[in-house]
PDB file of N, CA and C in Angstrom:
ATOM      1  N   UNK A   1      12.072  20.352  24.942  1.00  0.00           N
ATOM      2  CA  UNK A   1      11.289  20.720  23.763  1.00  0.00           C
ATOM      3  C   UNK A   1      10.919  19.475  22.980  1.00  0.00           C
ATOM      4  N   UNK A   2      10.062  19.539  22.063  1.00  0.00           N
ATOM      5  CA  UNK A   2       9.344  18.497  21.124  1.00  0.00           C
ATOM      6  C   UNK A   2      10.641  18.081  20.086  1.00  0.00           C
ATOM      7  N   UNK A   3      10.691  16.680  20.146  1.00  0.00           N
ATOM      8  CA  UNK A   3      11.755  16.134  19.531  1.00  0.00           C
ATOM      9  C   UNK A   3      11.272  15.315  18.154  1.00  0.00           C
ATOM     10  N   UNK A   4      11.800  15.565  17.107  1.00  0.00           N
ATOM     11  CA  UNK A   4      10.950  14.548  15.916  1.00  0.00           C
ATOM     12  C   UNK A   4      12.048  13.600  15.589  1.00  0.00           C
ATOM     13  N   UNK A   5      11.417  12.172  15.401  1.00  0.00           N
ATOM     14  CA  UNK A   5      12.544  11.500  14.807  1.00  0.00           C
ATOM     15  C   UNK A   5      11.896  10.855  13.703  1.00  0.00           C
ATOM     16  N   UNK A   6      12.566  11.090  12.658  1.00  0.00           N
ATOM     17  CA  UNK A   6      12.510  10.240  10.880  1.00  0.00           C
ATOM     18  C   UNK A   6      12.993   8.779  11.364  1.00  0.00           C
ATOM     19  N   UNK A   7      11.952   8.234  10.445  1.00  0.00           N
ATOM     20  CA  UNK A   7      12.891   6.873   9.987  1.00  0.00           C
ATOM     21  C   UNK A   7      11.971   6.210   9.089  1.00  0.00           C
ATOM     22  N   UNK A   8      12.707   4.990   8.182  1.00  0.00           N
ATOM     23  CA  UNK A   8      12.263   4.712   6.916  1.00  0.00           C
ATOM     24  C   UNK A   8      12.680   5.188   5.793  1.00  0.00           C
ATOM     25  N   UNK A   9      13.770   5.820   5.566  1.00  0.00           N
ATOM     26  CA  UNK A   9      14.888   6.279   4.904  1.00  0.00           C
ATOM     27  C   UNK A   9      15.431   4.854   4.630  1.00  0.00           C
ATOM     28  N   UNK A  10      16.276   4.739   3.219  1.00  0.00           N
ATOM     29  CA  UNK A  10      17.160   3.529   2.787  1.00  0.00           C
ATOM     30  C   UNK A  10      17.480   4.161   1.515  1.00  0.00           C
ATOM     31  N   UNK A  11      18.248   2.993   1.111  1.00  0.00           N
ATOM     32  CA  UNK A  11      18.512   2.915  -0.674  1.00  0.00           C
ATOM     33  C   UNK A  11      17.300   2.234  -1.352  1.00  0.00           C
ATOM     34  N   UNK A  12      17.063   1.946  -2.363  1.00  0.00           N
ATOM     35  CA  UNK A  12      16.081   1.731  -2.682  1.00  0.00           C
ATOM     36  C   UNK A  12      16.438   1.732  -4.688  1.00  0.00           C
ATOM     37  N   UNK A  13      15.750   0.998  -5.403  1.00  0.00           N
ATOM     38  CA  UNK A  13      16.341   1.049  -6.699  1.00  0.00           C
ATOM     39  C   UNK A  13      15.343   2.141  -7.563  1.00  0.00           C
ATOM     40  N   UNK A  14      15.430   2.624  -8.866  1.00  0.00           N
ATOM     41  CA  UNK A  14      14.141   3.279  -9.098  1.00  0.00           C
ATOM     42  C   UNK A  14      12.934   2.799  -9.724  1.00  0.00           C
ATOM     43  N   UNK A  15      12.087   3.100  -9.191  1.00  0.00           N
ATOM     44  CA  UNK A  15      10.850   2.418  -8.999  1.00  0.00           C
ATOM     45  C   UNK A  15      10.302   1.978  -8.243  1.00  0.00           C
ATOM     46  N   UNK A  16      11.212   2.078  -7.136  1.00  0.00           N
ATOM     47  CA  UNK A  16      10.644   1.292  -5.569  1.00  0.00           C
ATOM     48  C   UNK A  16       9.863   2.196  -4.842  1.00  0.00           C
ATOM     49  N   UNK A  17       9.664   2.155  -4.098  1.00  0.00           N
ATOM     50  CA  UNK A  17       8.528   2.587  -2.954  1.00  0.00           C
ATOM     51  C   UNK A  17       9.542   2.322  -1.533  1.00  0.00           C
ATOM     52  N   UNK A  18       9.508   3.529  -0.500  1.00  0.00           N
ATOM     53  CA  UNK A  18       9.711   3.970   0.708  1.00  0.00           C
ATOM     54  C   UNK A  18       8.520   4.367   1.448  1.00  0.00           C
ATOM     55  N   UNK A  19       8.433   4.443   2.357  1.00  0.00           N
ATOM     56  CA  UNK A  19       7.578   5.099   3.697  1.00  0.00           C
ATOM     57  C   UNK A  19       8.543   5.487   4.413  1.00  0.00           C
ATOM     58  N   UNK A  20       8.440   6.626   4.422  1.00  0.00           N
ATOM     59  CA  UNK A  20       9.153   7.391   5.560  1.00  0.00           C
ATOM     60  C   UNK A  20       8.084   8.200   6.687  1.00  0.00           C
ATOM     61  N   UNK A  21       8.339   7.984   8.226  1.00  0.00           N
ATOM     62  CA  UNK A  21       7.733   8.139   9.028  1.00  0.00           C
ATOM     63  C   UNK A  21       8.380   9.195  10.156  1.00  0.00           C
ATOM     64  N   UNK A  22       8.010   9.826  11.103  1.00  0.00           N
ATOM     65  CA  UNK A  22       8.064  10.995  11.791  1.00  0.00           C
ATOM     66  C   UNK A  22       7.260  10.874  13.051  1.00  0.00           C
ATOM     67  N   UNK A  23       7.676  10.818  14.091  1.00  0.00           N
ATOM     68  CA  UNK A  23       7.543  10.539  15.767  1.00  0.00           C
ATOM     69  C   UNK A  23       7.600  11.739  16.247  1.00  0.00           C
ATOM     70  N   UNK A  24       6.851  12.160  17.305  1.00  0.00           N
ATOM     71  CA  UNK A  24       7.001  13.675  17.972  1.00  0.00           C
ATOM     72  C   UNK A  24       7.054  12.972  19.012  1.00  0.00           C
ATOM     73  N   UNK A  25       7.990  13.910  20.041  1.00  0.00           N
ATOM     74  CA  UNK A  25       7.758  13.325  21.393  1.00  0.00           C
ATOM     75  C   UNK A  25       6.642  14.075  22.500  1.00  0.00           C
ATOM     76  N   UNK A  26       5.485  14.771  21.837  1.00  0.00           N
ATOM     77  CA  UNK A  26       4.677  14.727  21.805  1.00  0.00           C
ATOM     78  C   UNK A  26       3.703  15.098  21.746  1.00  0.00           C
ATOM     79  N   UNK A  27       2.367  14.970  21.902  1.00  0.00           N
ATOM     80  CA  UNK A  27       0.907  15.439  21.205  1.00  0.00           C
ATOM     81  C   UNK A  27       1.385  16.478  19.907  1.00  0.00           C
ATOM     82  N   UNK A  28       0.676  16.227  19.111  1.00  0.00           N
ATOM     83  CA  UNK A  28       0.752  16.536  17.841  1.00  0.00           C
ATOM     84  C   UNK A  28      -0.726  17.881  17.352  1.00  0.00           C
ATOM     85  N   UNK A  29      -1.336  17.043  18.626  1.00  0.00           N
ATOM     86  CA  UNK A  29      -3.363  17.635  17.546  1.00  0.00           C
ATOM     87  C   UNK A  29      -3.135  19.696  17.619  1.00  0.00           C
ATOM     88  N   UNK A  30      -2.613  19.731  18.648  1.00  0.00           N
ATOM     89  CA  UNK A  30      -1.797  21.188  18.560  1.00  0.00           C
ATOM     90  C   UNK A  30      -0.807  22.006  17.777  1.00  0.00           C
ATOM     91  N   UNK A  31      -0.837  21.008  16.314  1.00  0.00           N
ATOM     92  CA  UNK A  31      -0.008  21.880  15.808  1.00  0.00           C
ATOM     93  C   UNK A  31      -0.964  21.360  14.246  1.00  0.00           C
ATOM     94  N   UNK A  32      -1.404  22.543  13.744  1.00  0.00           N
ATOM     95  CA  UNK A  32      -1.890  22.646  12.619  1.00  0.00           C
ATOM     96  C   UNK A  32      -1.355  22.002  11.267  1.00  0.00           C
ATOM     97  N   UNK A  33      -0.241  22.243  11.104  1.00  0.00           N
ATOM     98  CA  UNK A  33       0.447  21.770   9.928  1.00  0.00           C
ATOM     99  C   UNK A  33       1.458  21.124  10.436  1.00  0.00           C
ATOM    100  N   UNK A  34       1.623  19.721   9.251  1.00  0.00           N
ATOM    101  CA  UNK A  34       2.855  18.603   9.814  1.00  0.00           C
ATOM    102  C   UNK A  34       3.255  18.510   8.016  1.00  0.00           C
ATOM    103  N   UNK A  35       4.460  18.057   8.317  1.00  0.00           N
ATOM    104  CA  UNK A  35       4.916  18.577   6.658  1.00  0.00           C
ATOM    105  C   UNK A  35       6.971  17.728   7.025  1.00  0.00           C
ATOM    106  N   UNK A  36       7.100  17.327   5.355  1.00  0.00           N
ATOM    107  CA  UNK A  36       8.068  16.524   4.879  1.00  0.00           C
ATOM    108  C   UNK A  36       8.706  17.764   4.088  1.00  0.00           C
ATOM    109  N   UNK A  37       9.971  18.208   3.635  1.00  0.00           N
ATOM    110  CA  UNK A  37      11.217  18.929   3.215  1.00  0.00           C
ATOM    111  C   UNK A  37      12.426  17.496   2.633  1.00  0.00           C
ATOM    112  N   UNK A  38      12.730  18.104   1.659  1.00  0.00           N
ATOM    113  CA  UNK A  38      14.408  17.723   1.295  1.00  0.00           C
ATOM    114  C   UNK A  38      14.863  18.771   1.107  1.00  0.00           C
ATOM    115  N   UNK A  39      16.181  17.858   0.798  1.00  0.00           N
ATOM    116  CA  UNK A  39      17.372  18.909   0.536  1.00  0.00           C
ATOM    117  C   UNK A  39      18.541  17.604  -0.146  1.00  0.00           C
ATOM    118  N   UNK A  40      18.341  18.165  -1.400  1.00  0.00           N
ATOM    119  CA  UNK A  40      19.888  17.446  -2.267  1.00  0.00           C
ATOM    120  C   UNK A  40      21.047  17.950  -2.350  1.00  0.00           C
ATOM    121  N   UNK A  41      21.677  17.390  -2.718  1.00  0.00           N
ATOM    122  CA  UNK A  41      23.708  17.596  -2.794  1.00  0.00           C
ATOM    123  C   UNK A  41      23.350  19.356  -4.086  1.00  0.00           C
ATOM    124  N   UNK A  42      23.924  20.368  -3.077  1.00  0.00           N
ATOM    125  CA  UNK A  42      23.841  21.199  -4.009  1.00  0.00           C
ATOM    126  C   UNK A  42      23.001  21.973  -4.318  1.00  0.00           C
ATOM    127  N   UNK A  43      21.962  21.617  -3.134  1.00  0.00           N
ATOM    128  CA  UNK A  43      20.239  22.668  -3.803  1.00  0.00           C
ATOM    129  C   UNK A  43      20.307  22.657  -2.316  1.00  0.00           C
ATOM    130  N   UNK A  44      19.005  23.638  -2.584  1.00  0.00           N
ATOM    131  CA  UNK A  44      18.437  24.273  -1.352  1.00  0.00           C
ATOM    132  C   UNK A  44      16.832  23.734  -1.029  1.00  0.00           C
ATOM    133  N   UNK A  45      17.100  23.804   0.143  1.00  0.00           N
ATOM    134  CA  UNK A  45      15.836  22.992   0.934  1.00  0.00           C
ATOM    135  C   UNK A  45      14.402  23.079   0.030  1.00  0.00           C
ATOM    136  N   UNK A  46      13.441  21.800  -0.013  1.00  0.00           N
ATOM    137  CA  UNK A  46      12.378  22.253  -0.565  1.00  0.00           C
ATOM    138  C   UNK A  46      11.424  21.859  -0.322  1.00  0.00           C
ATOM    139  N   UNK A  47      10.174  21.791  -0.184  1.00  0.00           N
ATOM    140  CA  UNK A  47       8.854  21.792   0.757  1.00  0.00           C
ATOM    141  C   UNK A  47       9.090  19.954  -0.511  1.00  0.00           C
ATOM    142  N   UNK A  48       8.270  19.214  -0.138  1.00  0.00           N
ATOM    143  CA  UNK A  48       7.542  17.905  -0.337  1.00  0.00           C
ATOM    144  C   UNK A  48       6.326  17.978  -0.043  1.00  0.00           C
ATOM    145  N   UNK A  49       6.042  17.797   0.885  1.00  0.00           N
ATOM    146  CA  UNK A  49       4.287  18.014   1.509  1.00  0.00           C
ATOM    147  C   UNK A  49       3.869  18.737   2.590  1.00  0.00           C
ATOM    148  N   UNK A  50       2.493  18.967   2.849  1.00  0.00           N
ATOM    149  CA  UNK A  50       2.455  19.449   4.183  1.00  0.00           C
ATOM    150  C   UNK A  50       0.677  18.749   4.288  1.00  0.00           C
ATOM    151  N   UNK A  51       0.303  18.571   5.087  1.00  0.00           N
ATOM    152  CA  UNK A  51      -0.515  18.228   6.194  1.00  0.00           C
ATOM    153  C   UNK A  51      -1.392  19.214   7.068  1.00  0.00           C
ATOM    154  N   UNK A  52      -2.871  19.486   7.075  1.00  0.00           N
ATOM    155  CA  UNK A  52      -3.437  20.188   8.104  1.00  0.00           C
ATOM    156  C   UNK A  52      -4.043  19.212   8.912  1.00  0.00           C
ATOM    157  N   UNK A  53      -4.556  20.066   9.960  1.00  0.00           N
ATOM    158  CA  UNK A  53      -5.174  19.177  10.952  1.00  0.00           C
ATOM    159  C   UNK A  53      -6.669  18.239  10.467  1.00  0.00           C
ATOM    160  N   UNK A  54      -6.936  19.502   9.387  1.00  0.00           N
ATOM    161  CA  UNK A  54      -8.244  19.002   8.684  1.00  0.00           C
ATOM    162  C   UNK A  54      -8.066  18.352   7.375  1.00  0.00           C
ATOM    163  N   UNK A  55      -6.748  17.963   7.137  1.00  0.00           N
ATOM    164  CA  UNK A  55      -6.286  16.502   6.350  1.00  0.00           C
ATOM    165  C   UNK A  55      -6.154  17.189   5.024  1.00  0.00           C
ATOM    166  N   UNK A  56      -5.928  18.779   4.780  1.00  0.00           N
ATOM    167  CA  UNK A  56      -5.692  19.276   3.479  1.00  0.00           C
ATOM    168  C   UNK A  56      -4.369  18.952   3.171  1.00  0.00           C
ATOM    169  N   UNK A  57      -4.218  18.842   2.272  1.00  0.00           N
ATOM    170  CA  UNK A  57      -2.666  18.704   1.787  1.00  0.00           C
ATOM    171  C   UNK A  57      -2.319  19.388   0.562  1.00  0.00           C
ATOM    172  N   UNK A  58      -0.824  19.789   0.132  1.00  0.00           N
ATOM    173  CA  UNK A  58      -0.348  20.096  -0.508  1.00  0.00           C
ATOM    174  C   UNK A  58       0.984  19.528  -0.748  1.00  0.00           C
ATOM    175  N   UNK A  59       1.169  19.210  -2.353  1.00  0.00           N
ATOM    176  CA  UNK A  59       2.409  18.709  -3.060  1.00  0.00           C
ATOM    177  C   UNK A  59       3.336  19.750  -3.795  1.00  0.00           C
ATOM    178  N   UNK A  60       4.724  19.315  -3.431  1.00  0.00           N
ATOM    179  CA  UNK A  60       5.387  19.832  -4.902  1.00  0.00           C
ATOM    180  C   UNK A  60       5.209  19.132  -6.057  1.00  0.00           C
ATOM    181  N   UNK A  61       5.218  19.656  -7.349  1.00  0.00           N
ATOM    182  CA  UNK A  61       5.433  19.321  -8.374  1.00  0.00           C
ATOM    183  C   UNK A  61       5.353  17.829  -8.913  1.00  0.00           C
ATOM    184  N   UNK A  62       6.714  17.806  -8.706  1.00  0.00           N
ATOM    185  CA  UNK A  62       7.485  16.322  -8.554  1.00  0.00           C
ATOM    186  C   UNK A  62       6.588  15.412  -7.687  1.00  0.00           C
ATOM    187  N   UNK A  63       6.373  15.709  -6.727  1.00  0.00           N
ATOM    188  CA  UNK A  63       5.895  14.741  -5.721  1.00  0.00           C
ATOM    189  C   UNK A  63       4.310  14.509  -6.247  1.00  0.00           C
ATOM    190  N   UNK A  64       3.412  15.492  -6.312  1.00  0.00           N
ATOM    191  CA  UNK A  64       2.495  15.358  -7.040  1.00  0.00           C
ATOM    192  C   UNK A  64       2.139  13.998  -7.426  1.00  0.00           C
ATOM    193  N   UNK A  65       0.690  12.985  -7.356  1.00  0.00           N
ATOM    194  CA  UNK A  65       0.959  11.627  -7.910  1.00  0.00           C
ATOM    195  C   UNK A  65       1.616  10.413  -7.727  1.00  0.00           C
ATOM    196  N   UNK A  66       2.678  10.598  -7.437  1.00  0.00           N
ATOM    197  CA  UNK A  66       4.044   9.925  -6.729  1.00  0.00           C
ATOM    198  C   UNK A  66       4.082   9.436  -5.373  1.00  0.00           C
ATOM    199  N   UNK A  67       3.825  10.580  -4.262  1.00  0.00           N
ATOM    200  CA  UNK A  67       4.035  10.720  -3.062  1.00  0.00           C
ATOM    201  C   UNK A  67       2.494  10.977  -2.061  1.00  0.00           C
ATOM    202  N   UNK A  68       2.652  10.104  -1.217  1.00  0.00           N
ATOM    203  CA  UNK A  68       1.353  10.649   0.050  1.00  0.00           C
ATOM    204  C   UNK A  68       1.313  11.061   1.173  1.00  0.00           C
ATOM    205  N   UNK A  69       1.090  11.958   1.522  1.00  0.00           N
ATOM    206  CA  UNK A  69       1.401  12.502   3.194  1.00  0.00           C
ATOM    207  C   UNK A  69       0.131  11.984   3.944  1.00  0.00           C
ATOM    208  N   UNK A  70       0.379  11.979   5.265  1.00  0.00           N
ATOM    209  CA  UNK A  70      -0.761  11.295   5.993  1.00  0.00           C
ATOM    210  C   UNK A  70      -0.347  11.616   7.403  1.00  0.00           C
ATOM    211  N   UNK A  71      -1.124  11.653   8.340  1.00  0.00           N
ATOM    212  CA  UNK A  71      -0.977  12.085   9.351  1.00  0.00           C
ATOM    213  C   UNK A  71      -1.773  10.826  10.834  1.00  0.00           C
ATOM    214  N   UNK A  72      -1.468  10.305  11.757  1.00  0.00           N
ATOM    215  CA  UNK A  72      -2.076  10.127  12.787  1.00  0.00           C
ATOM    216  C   UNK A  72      -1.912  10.236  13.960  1.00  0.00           C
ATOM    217  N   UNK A  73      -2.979  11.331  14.498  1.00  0.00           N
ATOM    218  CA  UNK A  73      -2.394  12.149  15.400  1.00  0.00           C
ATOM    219  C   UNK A  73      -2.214  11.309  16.993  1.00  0.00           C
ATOM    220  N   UNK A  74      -3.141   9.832  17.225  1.00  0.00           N
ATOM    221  CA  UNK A  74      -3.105   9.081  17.948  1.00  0.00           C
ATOM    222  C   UNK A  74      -1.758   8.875  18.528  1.00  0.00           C
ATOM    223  N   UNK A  75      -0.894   8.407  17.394  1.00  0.00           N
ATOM    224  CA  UNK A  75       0.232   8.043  16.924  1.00  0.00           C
ATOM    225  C   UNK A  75       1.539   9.084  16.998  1.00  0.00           C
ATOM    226  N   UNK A  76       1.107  10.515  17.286  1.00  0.00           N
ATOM    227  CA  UNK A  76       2.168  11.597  17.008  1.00  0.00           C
ATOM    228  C   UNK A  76       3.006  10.994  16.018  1.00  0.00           C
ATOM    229  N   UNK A  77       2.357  10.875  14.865  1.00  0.00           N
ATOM    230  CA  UNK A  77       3.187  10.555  13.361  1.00  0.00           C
ATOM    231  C   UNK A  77       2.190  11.131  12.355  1.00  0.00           C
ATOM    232  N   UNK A  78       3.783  11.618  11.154  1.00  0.00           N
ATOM    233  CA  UNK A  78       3.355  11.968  10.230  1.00  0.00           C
ATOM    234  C   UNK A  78       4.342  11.241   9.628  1.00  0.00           C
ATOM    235  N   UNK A  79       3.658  10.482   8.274  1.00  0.00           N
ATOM    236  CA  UNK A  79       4.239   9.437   7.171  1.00  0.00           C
ATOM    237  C   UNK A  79       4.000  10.526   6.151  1.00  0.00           C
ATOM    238  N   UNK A  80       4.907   9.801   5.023  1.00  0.00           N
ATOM    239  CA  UNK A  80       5.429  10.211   3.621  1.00  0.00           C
ATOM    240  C   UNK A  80       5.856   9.143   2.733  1.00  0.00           C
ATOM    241  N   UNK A  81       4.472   8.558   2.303  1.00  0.00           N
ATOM    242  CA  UNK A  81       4.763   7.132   1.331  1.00  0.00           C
ATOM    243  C   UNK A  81       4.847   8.117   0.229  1.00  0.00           C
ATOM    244  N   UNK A  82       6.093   6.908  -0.284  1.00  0.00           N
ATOM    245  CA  UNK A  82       6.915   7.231  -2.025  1.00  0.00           C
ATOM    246  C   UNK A  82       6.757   6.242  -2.722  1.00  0.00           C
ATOM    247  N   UNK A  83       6.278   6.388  -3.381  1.00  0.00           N
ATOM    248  CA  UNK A  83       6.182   5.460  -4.859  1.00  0.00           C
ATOM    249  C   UNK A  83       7.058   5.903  -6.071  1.00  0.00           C
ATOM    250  N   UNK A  84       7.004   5.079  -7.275  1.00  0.00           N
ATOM    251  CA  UNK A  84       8.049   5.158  -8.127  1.00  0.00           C
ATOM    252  C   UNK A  84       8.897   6.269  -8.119  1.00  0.00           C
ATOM    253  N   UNK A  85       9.895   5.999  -7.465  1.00  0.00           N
ATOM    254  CA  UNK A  85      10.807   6.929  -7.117  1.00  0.00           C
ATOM    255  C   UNK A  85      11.672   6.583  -7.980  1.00  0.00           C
ATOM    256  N   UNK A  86      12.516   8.136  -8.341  1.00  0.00           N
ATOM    257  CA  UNK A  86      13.364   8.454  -9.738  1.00  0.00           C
ATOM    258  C   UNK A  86      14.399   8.800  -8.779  1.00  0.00           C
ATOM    259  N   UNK A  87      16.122   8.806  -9.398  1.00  0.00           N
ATOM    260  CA  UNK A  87      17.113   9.172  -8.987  1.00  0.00           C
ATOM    261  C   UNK A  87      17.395  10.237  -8.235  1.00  0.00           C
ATOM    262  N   UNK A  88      16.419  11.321  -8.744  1.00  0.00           N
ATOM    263  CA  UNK A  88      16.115  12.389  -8.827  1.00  0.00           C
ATOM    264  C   UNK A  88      15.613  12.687  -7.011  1.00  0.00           C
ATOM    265  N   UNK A  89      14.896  12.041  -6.558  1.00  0.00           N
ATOM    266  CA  UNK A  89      14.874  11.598  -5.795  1.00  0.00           C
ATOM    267  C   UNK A  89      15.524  12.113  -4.273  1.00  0.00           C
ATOM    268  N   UNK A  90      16.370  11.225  -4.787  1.00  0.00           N
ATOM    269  CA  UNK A  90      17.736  11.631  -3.556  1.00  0.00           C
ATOM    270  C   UNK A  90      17.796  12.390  -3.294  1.00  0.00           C
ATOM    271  N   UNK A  91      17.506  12.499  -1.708  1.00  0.00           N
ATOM    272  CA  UNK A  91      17.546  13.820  -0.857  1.00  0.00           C
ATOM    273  C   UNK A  91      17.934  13.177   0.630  1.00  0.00           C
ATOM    274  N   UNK A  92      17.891  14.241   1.923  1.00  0.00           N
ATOM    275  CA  UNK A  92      18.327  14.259   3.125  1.00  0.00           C
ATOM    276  C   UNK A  92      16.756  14.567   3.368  1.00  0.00           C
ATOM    277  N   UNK A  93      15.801  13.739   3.725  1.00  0.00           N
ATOM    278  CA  UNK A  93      14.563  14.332   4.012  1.00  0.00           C
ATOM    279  C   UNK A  93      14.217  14.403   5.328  1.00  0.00           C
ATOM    280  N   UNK A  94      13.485  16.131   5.672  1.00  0.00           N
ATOM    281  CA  UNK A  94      13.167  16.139   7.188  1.00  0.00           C
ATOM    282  C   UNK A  94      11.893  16.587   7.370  1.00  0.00           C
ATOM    283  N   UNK A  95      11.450  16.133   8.382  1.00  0.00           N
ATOM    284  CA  UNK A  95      10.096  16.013   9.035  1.00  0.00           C
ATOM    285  C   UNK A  95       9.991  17.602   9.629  1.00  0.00           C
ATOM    286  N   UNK A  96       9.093  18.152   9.521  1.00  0.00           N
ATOM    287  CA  UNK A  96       8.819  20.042   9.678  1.00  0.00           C
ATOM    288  C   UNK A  96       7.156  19.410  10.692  1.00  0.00           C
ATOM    289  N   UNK A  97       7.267  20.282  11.711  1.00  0.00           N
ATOM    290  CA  UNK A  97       5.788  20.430  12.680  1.00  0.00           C
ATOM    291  C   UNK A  97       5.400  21.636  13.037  1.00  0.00           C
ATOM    292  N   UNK A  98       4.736  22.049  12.875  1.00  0.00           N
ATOM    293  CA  UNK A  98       4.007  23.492  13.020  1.00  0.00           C
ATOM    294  C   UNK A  98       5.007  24.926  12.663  1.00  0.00           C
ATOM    295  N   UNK A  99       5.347  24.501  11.369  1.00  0.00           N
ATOM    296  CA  UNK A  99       6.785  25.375  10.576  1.00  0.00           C
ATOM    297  C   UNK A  99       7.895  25.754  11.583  1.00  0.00           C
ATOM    298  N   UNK A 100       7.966  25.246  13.376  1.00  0.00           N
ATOM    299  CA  UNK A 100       8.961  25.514  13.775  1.00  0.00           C
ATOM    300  C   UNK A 100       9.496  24.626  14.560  1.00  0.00           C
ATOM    301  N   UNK A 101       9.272  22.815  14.301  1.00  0.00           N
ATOM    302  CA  UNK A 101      10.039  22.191  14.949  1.00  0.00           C
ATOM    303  C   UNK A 101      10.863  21.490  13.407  1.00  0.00           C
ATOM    304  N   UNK A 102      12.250  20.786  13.542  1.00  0.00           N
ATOM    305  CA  UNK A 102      12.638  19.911  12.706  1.00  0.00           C
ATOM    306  C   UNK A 102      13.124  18.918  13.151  1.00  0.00           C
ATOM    307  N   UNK A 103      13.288  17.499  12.432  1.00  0.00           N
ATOM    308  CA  UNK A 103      13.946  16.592  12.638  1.00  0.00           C
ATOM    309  C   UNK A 103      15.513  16.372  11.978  1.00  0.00           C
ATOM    310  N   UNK A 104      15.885  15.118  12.343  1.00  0.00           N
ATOM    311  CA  UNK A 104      17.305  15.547  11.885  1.00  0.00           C
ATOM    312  C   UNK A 104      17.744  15.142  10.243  1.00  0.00           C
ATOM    313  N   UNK A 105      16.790  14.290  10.003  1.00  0.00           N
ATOM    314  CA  UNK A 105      17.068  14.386   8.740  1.00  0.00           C
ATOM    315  C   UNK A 105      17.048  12.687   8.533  1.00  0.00           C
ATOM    316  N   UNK A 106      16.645  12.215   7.629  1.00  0.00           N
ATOM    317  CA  UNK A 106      16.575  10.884   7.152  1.00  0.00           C
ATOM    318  C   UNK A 106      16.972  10.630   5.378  1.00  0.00           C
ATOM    319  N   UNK A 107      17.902   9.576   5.261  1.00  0.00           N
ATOM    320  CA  UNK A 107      19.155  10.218   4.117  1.00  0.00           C
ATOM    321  C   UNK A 107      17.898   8.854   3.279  1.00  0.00           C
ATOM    322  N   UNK A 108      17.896   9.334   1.596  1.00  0.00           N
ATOM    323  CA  UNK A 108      16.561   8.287   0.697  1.00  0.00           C
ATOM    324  C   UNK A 108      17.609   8.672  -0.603  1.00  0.00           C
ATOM    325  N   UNK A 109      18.294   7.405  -0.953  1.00  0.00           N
ATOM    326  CA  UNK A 109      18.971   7.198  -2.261  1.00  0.00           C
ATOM    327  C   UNK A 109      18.301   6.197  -2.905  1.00  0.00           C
ATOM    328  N   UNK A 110      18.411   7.146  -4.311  1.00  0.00           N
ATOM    329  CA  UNK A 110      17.537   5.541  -5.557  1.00  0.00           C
ATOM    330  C   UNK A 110      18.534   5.762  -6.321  1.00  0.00           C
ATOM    331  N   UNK A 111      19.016   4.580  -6.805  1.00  0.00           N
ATOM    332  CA  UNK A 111      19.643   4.189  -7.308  1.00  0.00           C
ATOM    333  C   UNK A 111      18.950   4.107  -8.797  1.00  0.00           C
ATOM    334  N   UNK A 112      19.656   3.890  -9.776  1.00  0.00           N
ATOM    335  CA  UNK A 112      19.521   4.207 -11.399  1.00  0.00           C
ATOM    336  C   UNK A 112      19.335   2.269 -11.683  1.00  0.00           C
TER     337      UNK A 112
END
């Protein structure tokens, strides 16, 4: 089966900027929506972005402004650049492909 792997996860202080990136093992142009999730100490999973094939996107809240999803399907990658990132932040973030593949998770601490 289609395998995703995160990476670009770190510590990071607040205010910094991450790219976090997402590998399929493979072809991608077959799956409509590509999409980023966290999950913090204590909460329950929560959408970040998502991605269509026709480059629509949608933000949470928070992420809104902050955060960019992007997709290249050449590449079987989907990125998730972060900008001024708040403590708040901190999550276990995973890479979602056509709402039924996941990755394993890529750990993003900011520090205060």
């Amino acid at each position: 089966q289609v395998q995703l792997v995160e990476s670009g996860g770190g510590l990071v202080q607040a205010g910094g900027s991450l790219r976090l990136s997402c590998t399929a093992s493979r072809t991608v142009f077959r799956f409509d929506v590509m999409g980023w999730y966290r999950q913090a100490p204590g909460k329950q999973r929560e959408l970040v972005a998502t991605i269509t094939s026709s480059l629509s996107t949608n933000y949470a809240d928070s992420a809104e402004g902050r955060f960019t999803i992007s997709r290249d399907n050449a590449k079987n990658t989907v990125y998730l650049q972060m900008n001024s990132l708040k403590p708040e932040d901190t999550a276990v973030y995973y890479c979602n492909l056509g709402y039924r593949f996941w990755g394993q998770g890529t750990q993003v601490t900011v520090s205060s």
